[in-house]
C-alpha atoms as a PDB file:
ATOM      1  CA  UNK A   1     -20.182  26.369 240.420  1.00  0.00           C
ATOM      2  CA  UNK A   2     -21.656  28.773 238.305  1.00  0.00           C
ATOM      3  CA  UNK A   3     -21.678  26.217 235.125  1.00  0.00           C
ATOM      4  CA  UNK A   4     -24.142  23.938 236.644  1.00  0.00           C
ATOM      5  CA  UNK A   5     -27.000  26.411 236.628  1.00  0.00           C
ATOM      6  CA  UNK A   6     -26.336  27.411 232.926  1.00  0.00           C
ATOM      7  CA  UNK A   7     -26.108  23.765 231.761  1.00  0.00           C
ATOM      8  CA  UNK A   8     -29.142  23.195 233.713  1.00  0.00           C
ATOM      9  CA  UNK A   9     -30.999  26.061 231.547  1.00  0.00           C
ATOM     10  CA  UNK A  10     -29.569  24.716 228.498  1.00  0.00           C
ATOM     11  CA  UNK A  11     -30.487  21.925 229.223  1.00  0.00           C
ATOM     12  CA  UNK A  12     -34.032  22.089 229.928  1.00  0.00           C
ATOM     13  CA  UNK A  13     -34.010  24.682 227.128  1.00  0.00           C
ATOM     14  CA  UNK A  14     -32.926  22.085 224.693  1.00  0.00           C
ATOM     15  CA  UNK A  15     -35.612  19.613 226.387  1.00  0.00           C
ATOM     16  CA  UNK A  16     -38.445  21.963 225.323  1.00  0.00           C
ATOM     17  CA  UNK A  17     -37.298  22.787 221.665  1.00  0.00           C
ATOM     18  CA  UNK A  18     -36.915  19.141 220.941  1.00  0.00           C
ATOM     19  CA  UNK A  19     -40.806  18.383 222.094  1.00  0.00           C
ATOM     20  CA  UNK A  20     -42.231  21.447 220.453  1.00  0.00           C
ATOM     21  CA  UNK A  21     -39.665  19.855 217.366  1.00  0.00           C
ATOM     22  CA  UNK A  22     -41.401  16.366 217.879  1.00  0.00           C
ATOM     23  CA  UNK A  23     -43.755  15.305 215.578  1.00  0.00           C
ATOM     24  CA  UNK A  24     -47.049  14.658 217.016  1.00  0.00           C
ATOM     25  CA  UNK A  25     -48.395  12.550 213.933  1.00  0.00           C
ATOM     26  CA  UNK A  26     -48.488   9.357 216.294  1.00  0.00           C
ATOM     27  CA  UNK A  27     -52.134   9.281 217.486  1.00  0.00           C
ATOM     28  CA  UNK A  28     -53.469   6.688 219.021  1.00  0.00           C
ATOM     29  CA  UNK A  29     -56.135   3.848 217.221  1.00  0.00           C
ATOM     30  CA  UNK A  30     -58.622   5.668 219.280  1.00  0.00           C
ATOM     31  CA  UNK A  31     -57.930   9.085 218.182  1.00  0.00           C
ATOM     32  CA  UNK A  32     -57.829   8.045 214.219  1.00  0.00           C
ATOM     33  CA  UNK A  33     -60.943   6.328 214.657  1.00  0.00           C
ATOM     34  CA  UNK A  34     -62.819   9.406 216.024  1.00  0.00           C
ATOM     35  CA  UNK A  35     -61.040  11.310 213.677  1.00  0.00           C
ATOM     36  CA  UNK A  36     -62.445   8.967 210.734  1.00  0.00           C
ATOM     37  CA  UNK A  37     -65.405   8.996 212.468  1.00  0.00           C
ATOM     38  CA  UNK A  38     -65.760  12.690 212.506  1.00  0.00           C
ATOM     39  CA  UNK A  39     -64.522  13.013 208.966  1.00  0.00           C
ATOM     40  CA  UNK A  40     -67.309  10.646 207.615  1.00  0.00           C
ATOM     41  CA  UNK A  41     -69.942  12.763 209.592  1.00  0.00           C
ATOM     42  CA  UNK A  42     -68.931  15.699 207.442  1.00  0.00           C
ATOM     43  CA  UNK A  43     -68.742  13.718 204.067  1.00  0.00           C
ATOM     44  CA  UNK A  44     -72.621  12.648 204.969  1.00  0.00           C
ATOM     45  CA  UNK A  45     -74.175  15.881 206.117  1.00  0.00           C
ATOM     46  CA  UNK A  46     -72.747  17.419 202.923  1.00  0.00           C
ATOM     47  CA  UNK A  47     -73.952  14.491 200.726  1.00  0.00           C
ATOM     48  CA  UNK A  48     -77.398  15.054 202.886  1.00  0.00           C
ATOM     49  CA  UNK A  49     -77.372  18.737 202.510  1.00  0.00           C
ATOM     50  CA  UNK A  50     -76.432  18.590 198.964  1.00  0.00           C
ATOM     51  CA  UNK A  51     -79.412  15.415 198.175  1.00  0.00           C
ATOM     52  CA  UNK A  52     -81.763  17.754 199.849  1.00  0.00           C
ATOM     53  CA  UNK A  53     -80.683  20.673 197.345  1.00  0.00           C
ATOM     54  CA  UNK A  54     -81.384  18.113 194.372  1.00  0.00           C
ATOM     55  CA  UNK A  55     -84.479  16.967 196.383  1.00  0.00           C
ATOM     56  CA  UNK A  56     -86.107  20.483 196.451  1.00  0.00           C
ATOM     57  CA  UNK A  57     -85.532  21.730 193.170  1.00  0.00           C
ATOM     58  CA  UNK A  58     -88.860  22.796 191.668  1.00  0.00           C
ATOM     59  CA  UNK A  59     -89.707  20.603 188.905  1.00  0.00           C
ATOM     60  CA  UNK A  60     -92.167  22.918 187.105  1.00  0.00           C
ATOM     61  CA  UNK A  61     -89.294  25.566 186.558  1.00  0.00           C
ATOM     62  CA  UNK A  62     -85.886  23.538 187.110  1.00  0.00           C
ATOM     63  CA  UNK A  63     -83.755  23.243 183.801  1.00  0.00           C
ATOM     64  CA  UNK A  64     -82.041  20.250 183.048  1.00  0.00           C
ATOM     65  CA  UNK A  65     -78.871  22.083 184.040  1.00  0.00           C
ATOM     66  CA  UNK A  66     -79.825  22.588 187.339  1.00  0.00           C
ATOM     67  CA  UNK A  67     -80.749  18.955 188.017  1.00  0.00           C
ATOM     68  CA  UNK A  68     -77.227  17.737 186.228  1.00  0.00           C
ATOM     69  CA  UNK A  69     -75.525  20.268 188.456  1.00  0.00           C
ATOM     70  CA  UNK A  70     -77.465  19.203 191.931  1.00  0.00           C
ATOM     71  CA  UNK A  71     -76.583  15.766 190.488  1.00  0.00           C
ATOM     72  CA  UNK A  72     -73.168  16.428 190.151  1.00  0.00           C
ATOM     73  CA  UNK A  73     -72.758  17.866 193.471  1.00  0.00           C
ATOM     74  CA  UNK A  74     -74.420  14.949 194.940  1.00  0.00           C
ATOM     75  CA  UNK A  75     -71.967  12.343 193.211  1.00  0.00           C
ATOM     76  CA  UNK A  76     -68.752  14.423 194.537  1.00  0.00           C
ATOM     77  CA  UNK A  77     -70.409  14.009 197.913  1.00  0.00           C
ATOM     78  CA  UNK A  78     -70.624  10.388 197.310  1.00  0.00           C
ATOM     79  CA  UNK A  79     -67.085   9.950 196.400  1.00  0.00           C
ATOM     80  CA  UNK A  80     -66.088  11.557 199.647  1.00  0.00           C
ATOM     81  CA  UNK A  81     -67.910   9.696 202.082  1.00  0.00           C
ATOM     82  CA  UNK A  82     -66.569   5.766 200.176  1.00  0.00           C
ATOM     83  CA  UNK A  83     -63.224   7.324 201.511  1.00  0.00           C
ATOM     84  CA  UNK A  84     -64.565   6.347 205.275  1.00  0.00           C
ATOM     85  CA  UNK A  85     -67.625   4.012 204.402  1.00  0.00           C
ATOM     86  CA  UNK A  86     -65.724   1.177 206.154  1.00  0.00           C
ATOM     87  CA  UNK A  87     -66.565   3.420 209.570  1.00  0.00           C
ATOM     88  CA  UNK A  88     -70.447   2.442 209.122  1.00  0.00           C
ATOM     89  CA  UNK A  89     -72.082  -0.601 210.196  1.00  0.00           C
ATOM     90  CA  UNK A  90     -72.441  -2.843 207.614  1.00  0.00           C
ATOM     91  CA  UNK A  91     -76.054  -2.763 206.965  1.00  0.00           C
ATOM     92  CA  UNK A  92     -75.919   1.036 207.242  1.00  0.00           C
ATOM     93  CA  UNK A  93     -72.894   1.164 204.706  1.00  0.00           C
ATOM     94  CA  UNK A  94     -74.896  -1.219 202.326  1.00  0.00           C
ATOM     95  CA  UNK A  95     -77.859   1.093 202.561  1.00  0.00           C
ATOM     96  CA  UNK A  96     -76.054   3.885 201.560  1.00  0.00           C
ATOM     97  CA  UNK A  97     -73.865   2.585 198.725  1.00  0.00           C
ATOM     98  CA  UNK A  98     -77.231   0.718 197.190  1.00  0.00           C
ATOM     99  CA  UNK A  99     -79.178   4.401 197.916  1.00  0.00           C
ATOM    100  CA  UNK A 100     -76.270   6.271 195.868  1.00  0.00           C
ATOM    101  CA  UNK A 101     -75.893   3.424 193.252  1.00  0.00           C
ATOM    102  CA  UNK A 102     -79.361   3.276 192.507  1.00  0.00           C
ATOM    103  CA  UNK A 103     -79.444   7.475 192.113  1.00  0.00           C
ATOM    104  CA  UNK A 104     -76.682   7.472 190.015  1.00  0.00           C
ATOM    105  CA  UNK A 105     -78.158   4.914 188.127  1.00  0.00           C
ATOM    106  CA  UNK A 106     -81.357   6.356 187.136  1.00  0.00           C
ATOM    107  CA  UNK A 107     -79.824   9.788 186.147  1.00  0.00           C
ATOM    108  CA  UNK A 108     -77.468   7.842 183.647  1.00  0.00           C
ATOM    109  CA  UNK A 109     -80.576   5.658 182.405  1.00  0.00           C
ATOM    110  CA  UNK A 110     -82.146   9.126 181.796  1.00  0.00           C
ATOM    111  CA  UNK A 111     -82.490   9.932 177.840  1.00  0.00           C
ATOM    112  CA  UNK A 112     -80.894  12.685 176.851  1.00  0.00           C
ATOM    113  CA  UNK A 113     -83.770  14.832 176.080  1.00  0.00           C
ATOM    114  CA  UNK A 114     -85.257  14.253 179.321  1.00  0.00           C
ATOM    115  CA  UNK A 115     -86.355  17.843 180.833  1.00  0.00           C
ATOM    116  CA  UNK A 116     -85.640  19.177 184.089  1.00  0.00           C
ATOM    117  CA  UNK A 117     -89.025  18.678 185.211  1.00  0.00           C
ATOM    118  CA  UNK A 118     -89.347  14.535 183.570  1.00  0.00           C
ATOM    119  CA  UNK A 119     -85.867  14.113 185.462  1.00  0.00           C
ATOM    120  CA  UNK A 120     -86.788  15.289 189.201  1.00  0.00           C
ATOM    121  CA  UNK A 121     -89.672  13.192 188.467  1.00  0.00           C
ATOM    122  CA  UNK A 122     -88.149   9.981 187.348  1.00  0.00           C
ATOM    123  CA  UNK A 123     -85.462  10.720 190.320  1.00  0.00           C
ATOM    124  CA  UNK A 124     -87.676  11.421 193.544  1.00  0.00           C
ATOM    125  CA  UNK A 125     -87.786   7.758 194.601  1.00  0.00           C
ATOM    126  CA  UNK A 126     -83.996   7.166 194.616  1.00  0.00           C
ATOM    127  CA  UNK A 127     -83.189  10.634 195.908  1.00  0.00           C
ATOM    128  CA  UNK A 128     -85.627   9.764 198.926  1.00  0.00           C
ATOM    129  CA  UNK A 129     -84.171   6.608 199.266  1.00  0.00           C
ATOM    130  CA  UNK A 130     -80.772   8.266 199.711  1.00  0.00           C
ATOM    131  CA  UNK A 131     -82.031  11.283 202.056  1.00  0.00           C
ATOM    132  CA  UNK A 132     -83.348   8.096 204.753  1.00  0.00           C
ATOM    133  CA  UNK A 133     -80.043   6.118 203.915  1.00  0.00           C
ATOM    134  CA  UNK A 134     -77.640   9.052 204.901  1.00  0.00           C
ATOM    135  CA  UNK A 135     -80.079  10.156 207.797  1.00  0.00           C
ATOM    136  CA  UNK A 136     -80.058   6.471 208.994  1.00  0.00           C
ATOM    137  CA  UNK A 137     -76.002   6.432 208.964  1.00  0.00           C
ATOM    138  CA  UNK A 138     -75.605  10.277 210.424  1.00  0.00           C
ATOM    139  CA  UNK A 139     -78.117   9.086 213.344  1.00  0.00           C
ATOM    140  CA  UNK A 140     -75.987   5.821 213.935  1.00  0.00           C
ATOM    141  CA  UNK A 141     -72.755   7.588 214.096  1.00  0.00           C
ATOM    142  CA  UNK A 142     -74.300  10.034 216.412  1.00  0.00           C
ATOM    143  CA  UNK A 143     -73.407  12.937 214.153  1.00  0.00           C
END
């Protein structure tokens, strides 16, 4: 009599290793899509936060270094959130892509003498452009 109450405890000892041994990789659709979801709001406030960086540099005493820098932070940013752009609407995800096209390519049509000050300059329509694109998105995925 006194083995059933040990292979009991084993039993439901073994029962509880194995779960916290389980691998709980297998969310649900739901759960990876808020996950994405979530993800993507973090890759756009950083884009945002870094655009507004590049935004409100001060182009009577910014170097060229400093705008290829903000720049450069802003394109990493970019990178991130095409990992979940499929998450967006479609007209919010085309904004966004054209916004960030259309920055990257004015700083690359930039001539390479081009001053710190001529660059923010040339650069303030696209980097607004992007700032409304990435607030649009944020406030459509409720971020």
């Amino acid at each position: 009599m006194k083995r059933f109450p040990v292979i009991g405890v084993l039993c439901v000892s073994a029962a509880f290793g194995l779960a916290a041994c389980s691998d709980d990789s297998s969310s649900s659709p739901s759960e990876e899509a808020t996950q994405a979801a979530a993800d993507l709001c973090t890759d756009l406030n950083a884009l945002k936060a870094d655009n507004a960086k590049l935004k409100t540099l001060d182009p009577a005493v910014a170097t060229k270094d400093q705008v290829k820098d903000a720049y450069d932070a802003v394109q990493k940013d970019w990178e991130n959130v095409q990992n979940n752009l499929t998450k967006l609407k479609e007209d919010q995800r085309n904004a966004v892509k054209a916004a960030a096209d259309g920055l990257k390519n004015a700083y690359q049509g930039l001539p390479g003498d081009t001053t710190g000050k001529d660059a923010l300059t040339k650069l303030q329509p696209q980097i607004q452009t992007l700032d409304q694109a990435t607030t649009a998105a944020s406030t459509g995925l409720k971020c």
